[in-house]
N, C-alpha and C. Protein backbone atom coordinates (compact mmCIF):
# COMPACT_ATOMS: atom_id res chain seq x y z
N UNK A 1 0.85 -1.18 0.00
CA UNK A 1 0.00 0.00 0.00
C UNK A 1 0.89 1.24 0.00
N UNK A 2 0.67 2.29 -0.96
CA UNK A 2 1.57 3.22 -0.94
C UNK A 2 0.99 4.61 0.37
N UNK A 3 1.27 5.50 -0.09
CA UNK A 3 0.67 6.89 1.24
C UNK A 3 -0.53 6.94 0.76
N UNK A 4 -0.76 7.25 -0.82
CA UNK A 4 -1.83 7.76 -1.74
C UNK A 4 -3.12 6.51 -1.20
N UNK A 5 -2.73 5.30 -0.87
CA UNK A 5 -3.76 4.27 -0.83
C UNK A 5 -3.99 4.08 0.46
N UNK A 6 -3.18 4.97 1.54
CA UNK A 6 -3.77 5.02 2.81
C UNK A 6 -5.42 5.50 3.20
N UNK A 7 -5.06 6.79 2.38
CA UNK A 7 -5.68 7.93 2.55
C UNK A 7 -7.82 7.40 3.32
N UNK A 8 -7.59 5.65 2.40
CA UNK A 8 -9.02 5.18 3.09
C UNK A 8 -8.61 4.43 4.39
N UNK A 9 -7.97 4.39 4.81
CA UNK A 9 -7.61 3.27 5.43
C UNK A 9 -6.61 4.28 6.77
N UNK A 10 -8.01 5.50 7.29
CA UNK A 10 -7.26 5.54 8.19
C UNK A 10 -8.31 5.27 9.80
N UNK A 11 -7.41 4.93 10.84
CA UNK A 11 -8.28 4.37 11.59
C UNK A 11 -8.38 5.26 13.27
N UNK A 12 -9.01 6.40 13.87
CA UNK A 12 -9.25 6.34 15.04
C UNK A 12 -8.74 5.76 16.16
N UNK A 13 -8.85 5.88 17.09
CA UNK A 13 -8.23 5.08 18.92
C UNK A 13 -9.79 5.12 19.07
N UNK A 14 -9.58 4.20 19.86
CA UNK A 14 -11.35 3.50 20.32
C UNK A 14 -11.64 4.58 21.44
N UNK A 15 -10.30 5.18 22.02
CA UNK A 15 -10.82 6.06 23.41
C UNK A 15 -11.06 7.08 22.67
N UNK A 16 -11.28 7.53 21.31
CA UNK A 16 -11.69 9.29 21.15
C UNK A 16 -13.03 9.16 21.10
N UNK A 17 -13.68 10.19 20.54
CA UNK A 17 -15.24 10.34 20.87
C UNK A 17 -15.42 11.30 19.74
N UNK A 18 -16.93 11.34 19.04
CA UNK A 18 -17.03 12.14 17.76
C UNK A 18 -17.45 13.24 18.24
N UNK A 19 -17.18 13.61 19.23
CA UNK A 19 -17.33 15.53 19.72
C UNK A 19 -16.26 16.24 19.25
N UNK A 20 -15.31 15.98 18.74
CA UNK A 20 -14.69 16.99 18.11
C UNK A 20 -13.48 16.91 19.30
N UNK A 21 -12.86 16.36 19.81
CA UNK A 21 -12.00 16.62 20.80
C UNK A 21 -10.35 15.99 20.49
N UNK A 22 -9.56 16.17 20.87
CA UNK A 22 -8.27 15.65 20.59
C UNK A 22 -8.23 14.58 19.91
N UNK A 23 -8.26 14.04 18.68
CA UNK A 23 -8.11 12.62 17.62
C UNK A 23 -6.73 12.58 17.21
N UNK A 24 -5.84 11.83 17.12
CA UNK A 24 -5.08 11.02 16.66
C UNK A 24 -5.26 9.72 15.87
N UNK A 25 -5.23 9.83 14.37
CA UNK A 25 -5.64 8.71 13.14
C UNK A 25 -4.22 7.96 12.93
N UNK A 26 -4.08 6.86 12.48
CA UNK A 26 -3.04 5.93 12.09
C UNK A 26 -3.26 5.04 10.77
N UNK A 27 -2.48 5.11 9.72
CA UNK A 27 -2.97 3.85 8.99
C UNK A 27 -1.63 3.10 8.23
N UNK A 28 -1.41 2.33 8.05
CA UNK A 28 -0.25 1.64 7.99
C UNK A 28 0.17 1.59 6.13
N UNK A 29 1.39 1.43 6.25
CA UNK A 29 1.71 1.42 4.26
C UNK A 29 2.92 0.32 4.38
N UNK A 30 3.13 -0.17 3.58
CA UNK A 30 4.05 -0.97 3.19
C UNK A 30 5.48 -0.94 4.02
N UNK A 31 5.95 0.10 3.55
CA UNK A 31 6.94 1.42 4.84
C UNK A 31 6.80 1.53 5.74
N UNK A 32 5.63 2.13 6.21
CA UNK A 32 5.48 3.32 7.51
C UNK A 32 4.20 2.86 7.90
N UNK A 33 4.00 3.91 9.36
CA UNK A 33 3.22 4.47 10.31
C UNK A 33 2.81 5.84 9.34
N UNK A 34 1.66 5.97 9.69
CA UNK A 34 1.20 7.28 8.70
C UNK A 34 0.45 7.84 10.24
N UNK A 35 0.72 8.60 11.04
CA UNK A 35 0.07 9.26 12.07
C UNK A 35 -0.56 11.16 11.55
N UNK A 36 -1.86 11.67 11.58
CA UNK A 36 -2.51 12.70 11.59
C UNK A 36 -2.99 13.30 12.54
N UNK A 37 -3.46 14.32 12.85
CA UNK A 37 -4.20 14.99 13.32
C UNK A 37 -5.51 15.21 12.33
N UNK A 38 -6.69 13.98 13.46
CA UNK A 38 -8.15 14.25 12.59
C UNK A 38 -8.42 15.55 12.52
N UNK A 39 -8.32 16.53 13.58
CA UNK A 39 -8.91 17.62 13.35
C UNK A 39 -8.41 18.61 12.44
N UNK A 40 -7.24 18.26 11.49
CA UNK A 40 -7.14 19.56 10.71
C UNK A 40 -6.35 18.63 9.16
N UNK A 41 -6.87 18.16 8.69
CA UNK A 41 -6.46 16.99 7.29
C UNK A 41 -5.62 17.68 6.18
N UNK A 42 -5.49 19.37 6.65
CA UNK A 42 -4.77 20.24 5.80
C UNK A 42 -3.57 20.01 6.43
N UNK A 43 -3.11 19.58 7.59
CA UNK A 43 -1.50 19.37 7.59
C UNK A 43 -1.10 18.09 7.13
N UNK A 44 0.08 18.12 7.02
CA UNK A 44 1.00 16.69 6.38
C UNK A 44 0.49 15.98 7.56
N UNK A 45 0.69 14.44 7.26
CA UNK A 45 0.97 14.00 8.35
C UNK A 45 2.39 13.42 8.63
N UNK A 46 2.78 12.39 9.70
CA UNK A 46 3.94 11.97 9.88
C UNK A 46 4.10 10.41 9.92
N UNK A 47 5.14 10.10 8.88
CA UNK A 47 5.85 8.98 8.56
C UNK A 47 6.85 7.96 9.90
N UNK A 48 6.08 7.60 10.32
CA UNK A 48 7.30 6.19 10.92
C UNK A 48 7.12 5.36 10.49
N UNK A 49 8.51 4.67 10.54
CA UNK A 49 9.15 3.48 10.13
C UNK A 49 8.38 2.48 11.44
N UNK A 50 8.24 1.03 10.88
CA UNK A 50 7.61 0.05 11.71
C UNK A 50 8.89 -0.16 13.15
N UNK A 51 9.80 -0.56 13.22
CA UNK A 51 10.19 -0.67 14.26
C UNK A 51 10.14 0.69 15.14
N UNK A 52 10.02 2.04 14.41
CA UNK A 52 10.22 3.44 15.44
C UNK A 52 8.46 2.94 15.86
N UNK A 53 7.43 2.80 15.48
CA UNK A 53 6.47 2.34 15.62
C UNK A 53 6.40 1.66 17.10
N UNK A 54 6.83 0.50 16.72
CA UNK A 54 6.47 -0.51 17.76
C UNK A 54 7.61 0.13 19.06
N UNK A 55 8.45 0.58 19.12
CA UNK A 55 9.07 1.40 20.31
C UNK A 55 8.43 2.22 20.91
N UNK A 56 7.49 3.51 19.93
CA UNK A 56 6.54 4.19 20.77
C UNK A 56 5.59 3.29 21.30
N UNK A 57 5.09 2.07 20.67
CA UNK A 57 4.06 1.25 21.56
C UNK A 57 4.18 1.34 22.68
N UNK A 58 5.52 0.38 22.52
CA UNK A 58 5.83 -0.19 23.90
C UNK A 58 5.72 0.91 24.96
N UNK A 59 6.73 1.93 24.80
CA UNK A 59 7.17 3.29 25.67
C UNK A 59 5.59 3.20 26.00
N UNK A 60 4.74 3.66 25.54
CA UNK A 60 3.24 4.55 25.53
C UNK A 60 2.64 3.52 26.38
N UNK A 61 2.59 2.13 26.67
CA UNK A 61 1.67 1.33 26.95
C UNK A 61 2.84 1.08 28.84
N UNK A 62 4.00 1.82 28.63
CA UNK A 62 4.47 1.32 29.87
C UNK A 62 5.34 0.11 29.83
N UNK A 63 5.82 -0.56 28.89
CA UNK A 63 6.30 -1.94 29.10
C UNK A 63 7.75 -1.02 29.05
């Protein structure tokens, strides 16, 4: 999947809520981590690599 074929394939955190409040989207490509900001689709978003990926997991979840 290239960036261009992300663009459907992006997915929400189960903890946001459709009020309009802090969203963070993710959708994965061949390459990368494709991370956005739902609330404003006019900025770029940002590219990680799968292992920088799975390091923020870990970090974020505490392990």
């Amino acid at each position: 999947m290239s960036v261009e074929d992300a663009q459907g394939a992006w997915v929400g955190s189960s903890r946001s809520s459709n009020e309009g409040g802090a969203c963070v989207e993710v959708a994965t490509t061949d390459r990368a981590v494709l991370v956005r900001d739902s609330k404003d689709l006019t900025r770029p978003h940002l590219a990680v690599g799968p292992s920088g990926w799975a390091d923020f997991v870990r970090y974020a979840a505490g392990s």
